[in-house]
C-alpha atoms as a PDB file:
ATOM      1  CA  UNK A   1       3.382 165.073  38.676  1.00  0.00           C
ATOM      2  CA  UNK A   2       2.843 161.271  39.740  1.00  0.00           C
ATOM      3  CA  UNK A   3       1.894 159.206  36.817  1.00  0.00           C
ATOM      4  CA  UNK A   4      -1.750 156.833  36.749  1.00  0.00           C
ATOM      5  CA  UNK A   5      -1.395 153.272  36.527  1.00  0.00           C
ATOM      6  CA  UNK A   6      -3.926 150.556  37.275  1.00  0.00           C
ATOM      7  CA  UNK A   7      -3.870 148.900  39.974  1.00  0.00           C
ATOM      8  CA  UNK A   8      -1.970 145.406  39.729  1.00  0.00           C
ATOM      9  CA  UNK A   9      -3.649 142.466  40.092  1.00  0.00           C
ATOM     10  CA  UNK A  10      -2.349 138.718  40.267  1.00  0.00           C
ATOM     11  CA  UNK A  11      -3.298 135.784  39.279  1.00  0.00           C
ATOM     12  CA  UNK A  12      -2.433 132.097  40.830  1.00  0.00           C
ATOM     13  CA  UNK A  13      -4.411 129.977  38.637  1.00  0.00           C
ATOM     14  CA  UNK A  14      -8.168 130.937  39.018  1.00  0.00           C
ATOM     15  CA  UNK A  15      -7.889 132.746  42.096  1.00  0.00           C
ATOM     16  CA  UNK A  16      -7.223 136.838  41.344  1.00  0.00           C
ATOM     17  CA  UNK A  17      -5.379 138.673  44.268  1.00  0.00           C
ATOM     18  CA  UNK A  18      -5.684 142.826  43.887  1.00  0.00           C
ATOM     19  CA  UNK A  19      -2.688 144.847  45.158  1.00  0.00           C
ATOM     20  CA  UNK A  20      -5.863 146.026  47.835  1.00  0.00           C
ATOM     21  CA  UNK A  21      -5.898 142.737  48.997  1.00  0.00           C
ATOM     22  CA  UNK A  22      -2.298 142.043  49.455  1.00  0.00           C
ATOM     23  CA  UNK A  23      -1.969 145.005  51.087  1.00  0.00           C
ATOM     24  CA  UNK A  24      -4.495 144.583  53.582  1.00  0.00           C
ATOM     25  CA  UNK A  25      -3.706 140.946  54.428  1.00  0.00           C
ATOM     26  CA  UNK A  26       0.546 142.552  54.878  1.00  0.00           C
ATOM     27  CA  UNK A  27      -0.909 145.165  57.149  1.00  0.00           C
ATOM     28  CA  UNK A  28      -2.724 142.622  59.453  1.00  0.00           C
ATOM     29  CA  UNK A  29       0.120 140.307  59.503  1.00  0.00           C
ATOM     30  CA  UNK A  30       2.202 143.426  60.350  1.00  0.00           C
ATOM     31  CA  UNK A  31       0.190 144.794  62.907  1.00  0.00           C
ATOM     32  CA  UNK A  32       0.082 141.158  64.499  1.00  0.00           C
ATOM     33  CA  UNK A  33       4.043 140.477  64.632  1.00  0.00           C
ATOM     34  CA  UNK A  34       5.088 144.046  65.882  1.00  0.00           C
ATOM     35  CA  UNK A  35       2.542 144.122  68.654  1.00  0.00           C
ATOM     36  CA  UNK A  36       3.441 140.663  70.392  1.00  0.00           C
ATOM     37  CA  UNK A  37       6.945 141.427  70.037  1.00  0.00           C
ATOM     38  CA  UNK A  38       6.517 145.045  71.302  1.00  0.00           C
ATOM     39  CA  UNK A  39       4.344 143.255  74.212  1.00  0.00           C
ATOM     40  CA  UNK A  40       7.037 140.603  74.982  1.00  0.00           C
ATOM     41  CA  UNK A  41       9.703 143.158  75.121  1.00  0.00           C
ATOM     42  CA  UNK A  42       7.630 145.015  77.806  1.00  0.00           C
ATOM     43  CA  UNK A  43       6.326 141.648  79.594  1.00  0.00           C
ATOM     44  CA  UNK A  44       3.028 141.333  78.444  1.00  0.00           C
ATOM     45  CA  UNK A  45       2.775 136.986  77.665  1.00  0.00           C
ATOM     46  CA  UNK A  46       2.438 136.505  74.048  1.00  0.00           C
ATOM     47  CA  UNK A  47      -1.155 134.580  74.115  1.00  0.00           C
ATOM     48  CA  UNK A  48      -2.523 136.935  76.192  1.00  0.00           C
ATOM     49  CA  UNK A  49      -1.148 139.893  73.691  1.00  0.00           C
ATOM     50  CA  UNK A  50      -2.461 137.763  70.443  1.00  0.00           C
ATOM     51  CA  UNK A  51      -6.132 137.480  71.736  1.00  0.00           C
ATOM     52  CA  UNK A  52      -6.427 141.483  72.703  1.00  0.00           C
ATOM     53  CA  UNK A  53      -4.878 141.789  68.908  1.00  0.00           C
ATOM     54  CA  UNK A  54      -7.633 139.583  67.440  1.00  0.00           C
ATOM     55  CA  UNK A  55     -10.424 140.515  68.954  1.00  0.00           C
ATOM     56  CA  UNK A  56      -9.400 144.167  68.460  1.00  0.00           C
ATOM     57  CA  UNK A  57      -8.707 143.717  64.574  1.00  0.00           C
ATOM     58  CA  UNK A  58     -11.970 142.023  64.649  1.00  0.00           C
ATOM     59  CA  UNK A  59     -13.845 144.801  65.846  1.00  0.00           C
ATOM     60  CA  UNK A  60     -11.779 147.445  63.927  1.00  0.00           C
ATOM     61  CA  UNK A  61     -12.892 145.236  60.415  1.00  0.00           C
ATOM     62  CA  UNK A  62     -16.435 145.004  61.839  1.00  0.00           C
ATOM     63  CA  UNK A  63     -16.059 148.998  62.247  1.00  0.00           C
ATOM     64  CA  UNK A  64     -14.835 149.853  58.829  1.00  0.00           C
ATOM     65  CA  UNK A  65     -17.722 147.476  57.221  1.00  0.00           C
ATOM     66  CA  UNK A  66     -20.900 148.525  59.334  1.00  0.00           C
ATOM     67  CA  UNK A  67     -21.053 151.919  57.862  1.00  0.00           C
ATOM     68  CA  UNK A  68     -20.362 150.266  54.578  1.00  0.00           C
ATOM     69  CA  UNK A  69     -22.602 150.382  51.345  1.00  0.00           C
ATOM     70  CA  UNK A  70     -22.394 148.520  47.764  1.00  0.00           C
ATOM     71  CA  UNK A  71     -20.939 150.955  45.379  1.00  0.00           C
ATOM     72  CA  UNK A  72     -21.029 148.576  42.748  1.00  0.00           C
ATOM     73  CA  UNK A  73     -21.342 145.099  42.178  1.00  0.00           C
ATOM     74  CA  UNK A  74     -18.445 143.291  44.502  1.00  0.00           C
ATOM     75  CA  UNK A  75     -17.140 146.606  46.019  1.00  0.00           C
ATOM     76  CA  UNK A  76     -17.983 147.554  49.126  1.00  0.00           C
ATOM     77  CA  UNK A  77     -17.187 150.893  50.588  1.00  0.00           C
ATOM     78  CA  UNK A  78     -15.347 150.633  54.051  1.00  0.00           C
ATOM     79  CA  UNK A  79     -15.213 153.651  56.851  1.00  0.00           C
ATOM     80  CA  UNK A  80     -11.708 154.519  58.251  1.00  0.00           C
ATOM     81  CA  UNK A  81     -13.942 156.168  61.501  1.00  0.00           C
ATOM     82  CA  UNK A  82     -15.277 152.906  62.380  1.00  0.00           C
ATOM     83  CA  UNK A  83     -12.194 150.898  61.753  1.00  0.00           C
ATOM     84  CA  UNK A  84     -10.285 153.502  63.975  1.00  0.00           C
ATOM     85  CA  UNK A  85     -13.292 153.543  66.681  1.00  0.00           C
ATOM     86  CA  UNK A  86     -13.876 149.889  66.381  1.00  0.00           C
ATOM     87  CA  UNK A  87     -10.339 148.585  67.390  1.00  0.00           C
ATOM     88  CA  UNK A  88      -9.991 150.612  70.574  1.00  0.00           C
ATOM     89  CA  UNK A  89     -13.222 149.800  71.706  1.00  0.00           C
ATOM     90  CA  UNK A  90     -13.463 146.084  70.776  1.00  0.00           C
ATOM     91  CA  UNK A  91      -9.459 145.880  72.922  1.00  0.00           C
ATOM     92  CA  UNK A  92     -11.090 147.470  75.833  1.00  0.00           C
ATOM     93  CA  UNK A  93     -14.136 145.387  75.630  1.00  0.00           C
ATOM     94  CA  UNK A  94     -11.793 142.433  75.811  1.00  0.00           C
ATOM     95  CA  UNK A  95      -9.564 143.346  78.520  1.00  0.00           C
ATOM     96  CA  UNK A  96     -12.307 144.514  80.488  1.00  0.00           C
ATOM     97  CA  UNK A  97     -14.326 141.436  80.177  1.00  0.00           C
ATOM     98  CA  UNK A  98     -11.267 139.695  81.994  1.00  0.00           C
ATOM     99  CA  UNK A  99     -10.580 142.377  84.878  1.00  0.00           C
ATOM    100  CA  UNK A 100      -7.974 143.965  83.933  1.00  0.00           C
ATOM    101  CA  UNK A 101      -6.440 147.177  85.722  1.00  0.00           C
ATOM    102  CA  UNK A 102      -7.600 150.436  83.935  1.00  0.00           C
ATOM    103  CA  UNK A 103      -3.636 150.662  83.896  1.00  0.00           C
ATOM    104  CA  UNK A 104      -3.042 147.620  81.994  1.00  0.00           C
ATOM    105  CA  UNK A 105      -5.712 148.086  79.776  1.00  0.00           C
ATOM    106  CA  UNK A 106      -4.028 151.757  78.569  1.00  0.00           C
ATOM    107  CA  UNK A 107      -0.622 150.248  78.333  1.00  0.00           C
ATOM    108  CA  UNK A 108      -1.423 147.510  75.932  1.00  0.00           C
ATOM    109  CA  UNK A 109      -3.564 150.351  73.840  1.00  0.00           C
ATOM    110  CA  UNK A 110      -0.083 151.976  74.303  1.00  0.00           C
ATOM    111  CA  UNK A 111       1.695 149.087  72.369  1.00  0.00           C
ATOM    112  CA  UNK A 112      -0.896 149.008  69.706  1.00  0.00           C
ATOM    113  CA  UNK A 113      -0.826 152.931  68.947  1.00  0.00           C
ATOM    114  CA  UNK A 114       3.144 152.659  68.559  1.00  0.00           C
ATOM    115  CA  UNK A 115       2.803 149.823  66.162  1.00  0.00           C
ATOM    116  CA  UNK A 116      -0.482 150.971  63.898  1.00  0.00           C
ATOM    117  CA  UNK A 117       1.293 153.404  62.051  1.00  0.00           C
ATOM    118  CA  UNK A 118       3.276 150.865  60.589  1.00  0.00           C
ATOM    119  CA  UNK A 119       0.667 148.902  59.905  1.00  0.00           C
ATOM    120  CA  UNK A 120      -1.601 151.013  58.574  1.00  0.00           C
ATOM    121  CA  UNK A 121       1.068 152.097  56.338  1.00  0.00           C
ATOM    122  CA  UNK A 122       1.332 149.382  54.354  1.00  0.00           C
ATOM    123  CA  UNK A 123      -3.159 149.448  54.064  1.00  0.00           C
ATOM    124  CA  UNK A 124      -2.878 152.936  52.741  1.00  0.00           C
ATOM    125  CA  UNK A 125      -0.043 151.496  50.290  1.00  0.00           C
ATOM    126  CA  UNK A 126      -2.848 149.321  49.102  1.00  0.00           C
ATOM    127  CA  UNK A 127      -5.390 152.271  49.053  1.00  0.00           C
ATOM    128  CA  UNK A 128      -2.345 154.321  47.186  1.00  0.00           C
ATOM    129  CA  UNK A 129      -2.507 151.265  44.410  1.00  0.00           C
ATOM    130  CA  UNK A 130      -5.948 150.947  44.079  1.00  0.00           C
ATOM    131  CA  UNK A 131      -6.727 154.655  43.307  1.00  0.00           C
ATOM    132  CA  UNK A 132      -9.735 154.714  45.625  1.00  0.00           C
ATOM    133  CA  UNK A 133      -9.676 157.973  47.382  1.00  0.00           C
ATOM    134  CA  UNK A 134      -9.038 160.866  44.867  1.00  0.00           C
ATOM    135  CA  UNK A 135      -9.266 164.203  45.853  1.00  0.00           C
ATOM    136  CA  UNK A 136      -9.842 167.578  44.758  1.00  0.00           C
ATOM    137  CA  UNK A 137      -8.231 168.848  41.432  1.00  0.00           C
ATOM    138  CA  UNK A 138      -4.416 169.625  41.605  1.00  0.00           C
ATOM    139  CA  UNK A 139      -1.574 170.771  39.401  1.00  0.00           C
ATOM    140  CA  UNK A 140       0.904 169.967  42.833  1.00  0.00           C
ATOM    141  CA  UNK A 141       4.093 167.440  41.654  1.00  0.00           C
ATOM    142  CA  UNK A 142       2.479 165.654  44.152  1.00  0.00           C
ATOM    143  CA  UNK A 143      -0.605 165.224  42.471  1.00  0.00           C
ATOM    144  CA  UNK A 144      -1.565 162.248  40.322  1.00  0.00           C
ATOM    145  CA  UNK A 145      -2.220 162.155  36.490  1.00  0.00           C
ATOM    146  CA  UNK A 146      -5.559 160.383  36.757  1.00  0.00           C
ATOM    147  CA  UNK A 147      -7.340 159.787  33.179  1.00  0.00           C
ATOM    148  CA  UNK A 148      -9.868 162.633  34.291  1.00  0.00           C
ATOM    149  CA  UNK A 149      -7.327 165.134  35.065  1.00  0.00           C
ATOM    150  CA  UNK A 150      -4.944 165.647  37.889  1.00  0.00           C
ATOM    151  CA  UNK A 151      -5.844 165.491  41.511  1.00  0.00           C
ATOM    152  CA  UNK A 152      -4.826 164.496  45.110  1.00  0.00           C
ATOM    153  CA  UNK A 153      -4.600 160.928  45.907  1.00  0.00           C
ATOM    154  CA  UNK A 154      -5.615 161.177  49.468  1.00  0.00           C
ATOM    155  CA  UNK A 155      -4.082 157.439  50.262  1.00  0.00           C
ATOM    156  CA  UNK A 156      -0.781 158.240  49.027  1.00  0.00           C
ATOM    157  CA  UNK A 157      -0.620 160.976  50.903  1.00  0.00           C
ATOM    158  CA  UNK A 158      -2.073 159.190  54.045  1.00  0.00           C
ATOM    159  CA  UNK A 159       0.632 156.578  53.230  1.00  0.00           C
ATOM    160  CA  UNK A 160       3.453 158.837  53.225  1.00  0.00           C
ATOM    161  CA  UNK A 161       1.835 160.578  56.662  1.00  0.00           C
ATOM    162  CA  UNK A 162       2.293 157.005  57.982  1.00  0.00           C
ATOM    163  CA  UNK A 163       5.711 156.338  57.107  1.00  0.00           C
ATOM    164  CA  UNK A 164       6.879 160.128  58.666  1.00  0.00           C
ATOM    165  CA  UNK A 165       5.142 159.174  61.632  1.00  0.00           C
ATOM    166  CA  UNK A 166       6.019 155.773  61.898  1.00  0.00           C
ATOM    167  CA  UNK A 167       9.994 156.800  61.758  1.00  0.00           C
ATOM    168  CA  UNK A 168       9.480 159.703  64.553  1.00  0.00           C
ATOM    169  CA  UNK A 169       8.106 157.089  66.814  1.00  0.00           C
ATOM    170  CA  UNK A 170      11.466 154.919  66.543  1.00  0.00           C
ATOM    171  CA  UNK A 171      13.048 157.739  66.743  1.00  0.00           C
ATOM    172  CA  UNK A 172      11.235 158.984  70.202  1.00  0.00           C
ATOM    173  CA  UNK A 173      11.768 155.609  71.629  1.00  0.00           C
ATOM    174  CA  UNK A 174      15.200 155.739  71.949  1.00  0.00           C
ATOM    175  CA  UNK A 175      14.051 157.494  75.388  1.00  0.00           C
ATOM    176  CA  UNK A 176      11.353 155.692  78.062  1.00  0.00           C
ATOM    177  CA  UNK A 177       8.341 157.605  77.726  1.00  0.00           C
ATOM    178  CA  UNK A 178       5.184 157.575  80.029  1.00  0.00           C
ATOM    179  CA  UNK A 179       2.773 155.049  78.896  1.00  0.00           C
ATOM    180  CA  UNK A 180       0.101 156.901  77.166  1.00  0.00           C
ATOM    181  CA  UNK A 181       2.750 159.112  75.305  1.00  0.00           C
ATOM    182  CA  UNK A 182       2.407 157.562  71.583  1.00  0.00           C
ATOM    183  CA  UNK A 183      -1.729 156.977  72.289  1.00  0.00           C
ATOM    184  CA  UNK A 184      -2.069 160.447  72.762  1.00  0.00           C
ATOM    185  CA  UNK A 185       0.346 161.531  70.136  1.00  0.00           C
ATOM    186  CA  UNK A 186      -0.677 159.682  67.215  1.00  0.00           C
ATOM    187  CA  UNK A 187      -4.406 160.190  68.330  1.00  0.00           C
ATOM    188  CA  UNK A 188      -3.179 164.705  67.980  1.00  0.00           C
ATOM    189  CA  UNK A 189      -1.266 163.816  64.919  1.00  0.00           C
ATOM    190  CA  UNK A 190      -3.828 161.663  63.062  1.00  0.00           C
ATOM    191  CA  UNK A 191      -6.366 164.069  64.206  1.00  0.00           C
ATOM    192  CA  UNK A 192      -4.379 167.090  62.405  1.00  0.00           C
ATOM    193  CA  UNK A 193      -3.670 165.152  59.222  1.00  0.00           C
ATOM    194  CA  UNK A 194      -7.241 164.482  58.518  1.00  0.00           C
ATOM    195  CA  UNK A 195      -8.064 168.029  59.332  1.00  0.00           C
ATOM    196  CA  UNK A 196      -5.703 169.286  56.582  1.00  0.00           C
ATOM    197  CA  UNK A 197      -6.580 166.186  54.436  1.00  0.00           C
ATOM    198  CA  UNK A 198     -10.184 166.852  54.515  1.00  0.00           C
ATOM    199  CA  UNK A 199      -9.698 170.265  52.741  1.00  0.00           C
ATOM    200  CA  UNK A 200      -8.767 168.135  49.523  1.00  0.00           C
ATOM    201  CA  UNK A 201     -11.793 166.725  49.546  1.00  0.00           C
ATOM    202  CA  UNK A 202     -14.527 167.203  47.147  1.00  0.00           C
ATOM    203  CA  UNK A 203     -16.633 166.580  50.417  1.00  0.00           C
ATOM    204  CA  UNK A 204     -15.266 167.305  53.704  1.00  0.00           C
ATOM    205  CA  UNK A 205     -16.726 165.375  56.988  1.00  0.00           C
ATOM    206  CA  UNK A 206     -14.443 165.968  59.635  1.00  0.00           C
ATOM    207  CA  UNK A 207     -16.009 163.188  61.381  1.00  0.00           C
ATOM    208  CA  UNK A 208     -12.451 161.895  61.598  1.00  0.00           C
ATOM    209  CA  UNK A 209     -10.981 164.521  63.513  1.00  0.00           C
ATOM    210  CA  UNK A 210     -13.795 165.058  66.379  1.00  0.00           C
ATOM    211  CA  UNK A 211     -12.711 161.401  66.814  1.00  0.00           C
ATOM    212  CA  UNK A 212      -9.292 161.562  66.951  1.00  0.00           C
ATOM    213  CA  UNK A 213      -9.229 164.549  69.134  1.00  0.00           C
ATOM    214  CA  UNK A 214     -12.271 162.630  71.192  1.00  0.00           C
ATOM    215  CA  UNK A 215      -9.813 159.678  71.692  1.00  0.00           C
ATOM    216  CA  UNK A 216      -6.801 162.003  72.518  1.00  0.00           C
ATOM    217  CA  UNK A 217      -8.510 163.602  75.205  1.00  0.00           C
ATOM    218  CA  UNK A 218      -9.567 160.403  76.913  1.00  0.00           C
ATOM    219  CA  UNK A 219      -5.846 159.353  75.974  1.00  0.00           C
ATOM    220  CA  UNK A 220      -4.831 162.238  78.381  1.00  0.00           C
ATOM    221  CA  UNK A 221      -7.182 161.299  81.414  1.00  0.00           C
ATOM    222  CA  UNK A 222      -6.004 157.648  81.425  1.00  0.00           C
ATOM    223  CA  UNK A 223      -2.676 158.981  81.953  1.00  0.00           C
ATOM    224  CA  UNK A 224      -3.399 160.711  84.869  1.00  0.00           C
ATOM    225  CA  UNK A 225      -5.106 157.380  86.511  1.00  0.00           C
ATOM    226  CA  UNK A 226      -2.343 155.525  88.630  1.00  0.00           C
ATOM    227  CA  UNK A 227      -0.566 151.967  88.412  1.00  0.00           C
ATOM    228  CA  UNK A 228      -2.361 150.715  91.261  1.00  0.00           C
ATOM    229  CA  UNK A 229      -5.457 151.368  90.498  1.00  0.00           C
ATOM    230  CA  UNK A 230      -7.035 147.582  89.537  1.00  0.00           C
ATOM    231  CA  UNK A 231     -10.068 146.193  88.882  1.00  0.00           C
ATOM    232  CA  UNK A 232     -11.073 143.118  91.109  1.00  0.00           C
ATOM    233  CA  UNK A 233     -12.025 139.858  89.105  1.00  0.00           C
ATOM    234  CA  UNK A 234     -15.587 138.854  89.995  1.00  0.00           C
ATOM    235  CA  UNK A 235     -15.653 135.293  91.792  1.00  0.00           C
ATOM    236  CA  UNK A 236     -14.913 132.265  89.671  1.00  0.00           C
ATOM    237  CA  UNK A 237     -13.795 134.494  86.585  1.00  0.00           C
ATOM    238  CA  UNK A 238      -9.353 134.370  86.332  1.00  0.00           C
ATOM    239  CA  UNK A 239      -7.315 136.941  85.142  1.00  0.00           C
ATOM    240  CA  UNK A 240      -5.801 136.471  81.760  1.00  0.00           C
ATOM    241  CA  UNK A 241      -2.245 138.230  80.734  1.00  0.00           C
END
């Protein structure tokens, strides 16, 4: 059985950083680096790339917060739905406020599927730190000591999920694949996790999964639309990259 420790915290001067924190700011900077370079390596212009990344983390954070309530005095409780629902919609928002192809659209959602797991890998690290989904009770090795008793840590486990799926993705990409491949299969995977994760909780939702399988399906019918098929720019209004 995992041990309980506190979550680390750090301290430069009067300014405290929580292993949260870190963690979040790593997975941003993560996401950011590995989806330019994933869209230079397939031709996709790097400032073009960057502002479909911001203004799709800015959506995902304004997700995960609007759902959000005070728990306690400076914590705030954010919603892995909207963060998940909010990043897709805010990219295709974006790209189709500048006329892009439906085609071009899915393929840079394709780059930023491949490249979340790693990303969110190192958020749920933070989540695994911070203690702040526990689960049901447990007497699993896998379980964690907490001061209460033993139960599931639902980030570690979500972390660990991550890492798997993040190394079968390299690991697929040795090979082309179609774009829409790793949309739709991390949208079926993530979908299945938090149907078995939701089981540990003390109160399921499943809210997670009808999205993920919701996003998978429209996943599958974007695959089926053609290269070709474009969207003409309305007069005056240029296409961005």
């Amino acid at each position: 059985m995992i041990p309980y420790f506190k979550e680390p915290v750090f301290h430069a001067g009067r300014v405290v950083i929580t292993s949260y924190a870190a963690s979040a700011a790593t997975a941003i900077a993560v996401s950011g680096w590995t989806t330019l370079r994933r869209g230079c390596d397939q031709g996709i212009p790097a400032e073009g790339m960057f502002r479909l990344w911001f203004w799709m983390c800015a959506c995902a954070v304004a997700g995960a917060l609007a759902p959000g309530q005070v728990q306690h005095p400076g914590e705030v409780s954010l919603s892995t739905l909207g963060a998940i629902c909010g990043g897709p919609v805010g990219a295709v928002c974006w790209a189709l406020y500048h006329r892009l192809s439906v085609f071009e659209v899915f393929r840079r959602l394709e780059i930023m599927a491949y490249t979340f797991p790693l990303a969110w890998m190192f958020g749920r690290f933070g989540c695994t730190l911070a203690h702040d989904h526990r689960g049901v009770t447990s007497l699993s090795w896998l379980a964690v000591q907490f001061p209460e008793g033993p139960r599931w840590d639902l980030g570690f486990l979500e972390f660990l999920f991550l890492a798997a799926v993040g190394v079968l993705f390299r690991v697929l990409d040795r090979r082309p694949r179609p774009v829409g491949f790793f949309f739709v299969s991390f949208a079926l995977l993530y979908a299945g996790f938090r149907g078995w994760i939701d089981t540990l909780r003390e109160q399921p939702h499943y809210l997670d999964v009808i999205a993920g399988l919701c996003i998978a399906a429209a996943g599958i019918a974007l695959m089926r639309v053609p290269q070709s098929a474009e969207v003409r720019p309305a007069p005056g209004r240029p296409i961005r990259p």
